[in-house]
N, C-alpha and C. Protein backbone atom coordinates (compact mmCIF):
# COMPACT_ATOMS: atom_id res chain seq x y z
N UNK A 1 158.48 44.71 156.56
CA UNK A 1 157.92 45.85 155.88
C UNK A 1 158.95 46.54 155.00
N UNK A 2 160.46 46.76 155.67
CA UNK A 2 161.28 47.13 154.43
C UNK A 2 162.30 46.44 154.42
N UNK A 3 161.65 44.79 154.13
CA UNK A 3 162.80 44.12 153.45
C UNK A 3 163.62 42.93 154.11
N UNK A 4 163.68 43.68 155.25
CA UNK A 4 164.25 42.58 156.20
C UNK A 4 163.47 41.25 156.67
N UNK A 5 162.61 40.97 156.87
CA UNK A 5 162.08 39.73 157.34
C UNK A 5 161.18 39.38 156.02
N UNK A 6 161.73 37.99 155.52
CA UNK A 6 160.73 37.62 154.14
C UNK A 6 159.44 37.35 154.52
N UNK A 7 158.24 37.82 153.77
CA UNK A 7 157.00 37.75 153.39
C UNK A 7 156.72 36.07 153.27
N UNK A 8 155.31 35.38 153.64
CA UNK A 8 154.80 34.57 153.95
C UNK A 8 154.95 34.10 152.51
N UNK A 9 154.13 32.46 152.40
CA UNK A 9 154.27 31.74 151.30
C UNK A 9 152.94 32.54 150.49
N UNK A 10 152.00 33.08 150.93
CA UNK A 10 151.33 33.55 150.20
C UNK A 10 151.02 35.06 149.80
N UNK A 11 152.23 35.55 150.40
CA UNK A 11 152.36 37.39 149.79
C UNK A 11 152.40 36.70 147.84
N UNK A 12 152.54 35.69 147.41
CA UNK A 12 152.48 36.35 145.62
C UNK A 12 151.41 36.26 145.05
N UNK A 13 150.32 35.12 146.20
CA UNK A 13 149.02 35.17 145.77
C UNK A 13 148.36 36.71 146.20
N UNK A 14 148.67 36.97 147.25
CA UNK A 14 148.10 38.27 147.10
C UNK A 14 148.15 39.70 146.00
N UNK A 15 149.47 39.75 146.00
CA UNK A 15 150.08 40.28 144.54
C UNK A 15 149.20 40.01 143.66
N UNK A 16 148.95 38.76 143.04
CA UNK A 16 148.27 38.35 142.18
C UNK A 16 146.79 39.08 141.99
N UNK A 17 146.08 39.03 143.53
CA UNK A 17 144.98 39.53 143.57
C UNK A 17 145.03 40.70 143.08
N UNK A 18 145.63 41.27 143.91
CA UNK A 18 145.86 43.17 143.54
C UNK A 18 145.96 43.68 142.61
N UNK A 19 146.83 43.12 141.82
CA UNK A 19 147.05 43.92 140.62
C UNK A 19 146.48 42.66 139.18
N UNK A 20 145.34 42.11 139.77
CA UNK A 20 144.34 41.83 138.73
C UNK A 20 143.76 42.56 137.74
N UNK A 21 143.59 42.30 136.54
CA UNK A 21 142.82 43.55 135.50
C UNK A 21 142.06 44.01 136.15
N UNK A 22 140.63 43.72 137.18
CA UNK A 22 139.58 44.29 137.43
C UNK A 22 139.85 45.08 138.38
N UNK A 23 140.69 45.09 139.46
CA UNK A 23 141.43 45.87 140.20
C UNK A 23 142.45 47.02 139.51
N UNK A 24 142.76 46.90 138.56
CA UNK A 24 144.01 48.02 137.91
C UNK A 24 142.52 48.70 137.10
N UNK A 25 141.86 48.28 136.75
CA UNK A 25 141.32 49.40 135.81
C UNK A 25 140.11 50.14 136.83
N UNK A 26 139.53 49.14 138.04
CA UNK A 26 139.44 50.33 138.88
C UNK A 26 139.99 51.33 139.82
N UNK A 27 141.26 50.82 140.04
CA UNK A 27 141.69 52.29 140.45
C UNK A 27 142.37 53.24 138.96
N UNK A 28 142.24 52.71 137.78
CA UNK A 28 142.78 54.13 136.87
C UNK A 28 141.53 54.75 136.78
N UNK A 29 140.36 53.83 136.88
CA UNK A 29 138.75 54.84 137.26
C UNK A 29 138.81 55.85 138.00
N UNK A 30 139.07 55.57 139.33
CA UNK A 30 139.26 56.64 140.44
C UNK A 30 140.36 57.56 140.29
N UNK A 31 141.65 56.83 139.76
CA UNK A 31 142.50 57.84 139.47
C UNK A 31 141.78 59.29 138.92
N UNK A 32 141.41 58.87 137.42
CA UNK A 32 140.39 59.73 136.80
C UNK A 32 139.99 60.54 137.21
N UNK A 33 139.23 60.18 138.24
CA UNK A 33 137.90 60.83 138.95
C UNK A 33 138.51 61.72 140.15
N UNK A 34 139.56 61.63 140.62
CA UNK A 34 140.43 61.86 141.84
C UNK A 34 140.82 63.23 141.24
N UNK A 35 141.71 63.18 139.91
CA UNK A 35 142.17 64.00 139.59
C UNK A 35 141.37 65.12 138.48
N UNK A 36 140.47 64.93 138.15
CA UNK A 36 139.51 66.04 137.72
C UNK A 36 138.90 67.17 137.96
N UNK A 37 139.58 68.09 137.47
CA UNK A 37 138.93 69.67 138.23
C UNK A 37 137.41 70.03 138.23
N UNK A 38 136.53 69.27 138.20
CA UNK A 38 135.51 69.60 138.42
C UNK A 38 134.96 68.94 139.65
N UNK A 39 133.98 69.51 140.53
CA UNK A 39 133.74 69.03 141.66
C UNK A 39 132.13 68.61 141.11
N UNK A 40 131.86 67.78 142.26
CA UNK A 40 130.50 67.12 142.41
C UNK A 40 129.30 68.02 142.42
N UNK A 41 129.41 69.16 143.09
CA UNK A 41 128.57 70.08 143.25
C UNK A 41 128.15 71.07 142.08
N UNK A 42 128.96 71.14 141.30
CA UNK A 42 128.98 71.89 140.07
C UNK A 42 128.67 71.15 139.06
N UNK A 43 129.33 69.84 139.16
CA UNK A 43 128.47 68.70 138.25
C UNK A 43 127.02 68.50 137.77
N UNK A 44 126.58 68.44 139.00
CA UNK A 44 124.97 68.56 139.20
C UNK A 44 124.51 69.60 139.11
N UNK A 45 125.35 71.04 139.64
CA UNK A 45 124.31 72.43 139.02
C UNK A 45 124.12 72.84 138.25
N UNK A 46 124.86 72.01 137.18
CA UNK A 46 124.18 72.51 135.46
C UNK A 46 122.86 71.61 135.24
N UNK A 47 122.35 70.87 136.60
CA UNK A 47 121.11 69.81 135.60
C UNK A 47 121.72 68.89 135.77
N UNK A 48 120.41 67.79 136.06
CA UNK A 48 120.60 65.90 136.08
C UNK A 48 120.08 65.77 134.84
N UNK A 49 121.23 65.25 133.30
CA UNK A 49 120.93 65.29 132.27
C UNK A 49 120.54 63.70 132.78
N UNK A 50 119.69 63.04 131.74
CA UNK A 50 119.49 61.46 131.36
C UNK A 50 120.74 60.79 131.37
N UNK A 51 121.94 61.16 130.84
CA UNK A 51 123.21 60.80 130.27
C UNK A 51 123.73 60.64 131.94
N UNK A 52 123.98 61.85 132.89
CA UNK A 52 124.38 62.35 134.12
C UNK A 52 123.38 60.72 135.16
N UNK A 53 122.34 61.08 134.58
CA UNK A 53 121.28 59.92 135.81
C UNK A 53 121.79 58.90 135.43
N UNK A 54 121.85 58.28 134.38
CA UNK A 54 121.93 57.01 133.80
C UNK A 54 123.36 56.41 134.24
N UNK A 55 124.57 57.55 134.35
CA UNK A 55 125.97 57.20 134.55
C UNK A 55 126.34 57.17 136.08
N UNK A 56 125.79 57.97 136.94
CA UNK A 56 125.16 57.80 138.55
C UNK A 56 124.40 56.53 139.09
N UNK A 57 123.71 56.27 137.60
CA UNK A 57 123.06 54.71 138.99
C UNK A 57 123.39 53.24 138.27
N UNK A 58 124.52 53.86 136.90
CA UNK A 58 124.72 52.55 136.57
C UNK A 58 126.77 52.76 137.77
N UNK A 59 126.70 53.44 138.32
CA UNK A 59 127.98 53.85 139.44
C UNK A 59 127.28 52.87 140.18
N UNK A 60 125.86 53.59 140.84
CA UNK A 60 125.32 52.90 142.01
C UNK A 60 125.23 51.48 142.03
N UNK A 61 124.75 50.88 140.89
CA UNK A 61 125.32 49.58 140.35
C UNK A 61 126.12 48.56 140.56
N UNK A 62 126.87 49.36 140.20
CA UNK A 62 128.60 48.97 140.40
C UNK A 62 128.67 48.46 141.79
N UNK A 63 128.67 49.63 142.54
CA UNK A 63 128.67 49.60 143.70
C UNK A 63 127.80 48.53 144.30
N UNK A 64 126.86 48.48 144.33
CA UNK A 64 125.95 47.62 145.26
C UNK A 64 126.68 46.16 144.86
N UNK A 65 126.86 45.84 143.87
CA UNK A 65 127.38 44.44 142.90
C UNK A 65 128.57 44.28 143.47
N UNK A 66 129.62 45.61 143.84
CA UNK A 66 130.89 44.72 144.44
C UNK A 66 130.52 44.72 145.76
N UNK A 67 129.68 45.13 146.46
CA UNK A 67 129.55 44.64 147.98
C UNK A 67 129.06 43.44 148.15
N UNK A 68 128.18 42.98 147.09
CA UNK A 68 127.85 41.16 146.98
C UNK A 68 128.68 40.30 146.87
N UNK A 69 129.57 40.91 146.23
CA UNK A 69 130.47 39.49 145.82
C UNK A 69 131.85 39.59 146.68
N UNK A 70 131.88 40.48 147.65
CA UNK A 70 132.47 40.25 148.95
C UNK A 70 132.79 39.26 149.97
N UNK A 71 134.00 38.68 149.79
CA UNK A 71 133.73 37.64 150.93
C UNK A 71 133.52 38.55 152.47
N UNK A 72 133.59 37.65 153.45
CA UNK A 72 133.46 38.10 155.48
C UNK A 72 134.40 39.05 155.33
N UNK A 73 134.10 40.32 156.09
CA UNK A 73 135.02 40.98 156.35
C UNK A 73 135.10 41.60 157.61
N UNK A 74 136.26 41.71 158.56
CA UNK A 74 136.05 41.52 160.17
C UNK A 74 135.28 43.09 160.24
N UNK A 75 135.74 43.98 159.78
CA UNK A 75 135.31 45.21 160.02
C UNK A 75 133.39 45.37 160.76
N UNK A 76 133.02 45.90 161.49
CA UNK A 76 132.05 46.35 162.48
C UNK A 76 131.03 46.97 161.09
N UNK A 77 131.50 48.08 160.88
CA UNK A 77 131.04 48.62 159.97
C UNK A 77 130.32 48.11 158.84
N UNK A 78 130.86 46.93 157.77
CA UNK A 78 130.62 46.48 156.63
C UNK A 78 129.57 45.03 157.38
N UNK A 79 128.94 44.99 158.46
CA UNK A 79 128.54 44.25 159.17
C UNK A 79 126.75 44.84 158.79
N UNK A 80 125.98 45.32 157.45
CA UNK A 80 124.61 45.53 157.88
C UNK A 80 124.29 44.89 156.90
């Protein structure tokens, strides 16, 4: 963990994974979204514009689409 015992033959494939384009530009997404002074609740109390709905369920989208293309994952939870 710091350094002393070398990493397996496949810590660079993992690397690889991680810091894939589709992975770096979603977390500068969240970055984004992490660091924005506006909260969720105030978002929505001006009104669910068309623009607001449309950008919420093309999110929801997103979302449902990367839980498909998920390989097994041991976790209990991600199990429905």
């Amino acid at each position: 963990m710091i350094g002393i015992i070398h990493g397996s033959a496949s810590a660079p494939l993992l690397t690889a994974q991680i810091f894939s384009m589709r992975h770096l530009c979603e977390m500068a997404i969240c970055a984004v979204f992490v660091w924005q002074p506006v909260q969720a609740y105030d978002w929505v109390g001006k009104g669910m514009t068309p623009v607001k709905l449309a950008l919420c369920g093309a999110l929801f989208l997103y979302a449902i689409l990367g839980m498909f293309t998920q390989s097994f994952s041991p976790f209990l939870y991600f199990q429905f």
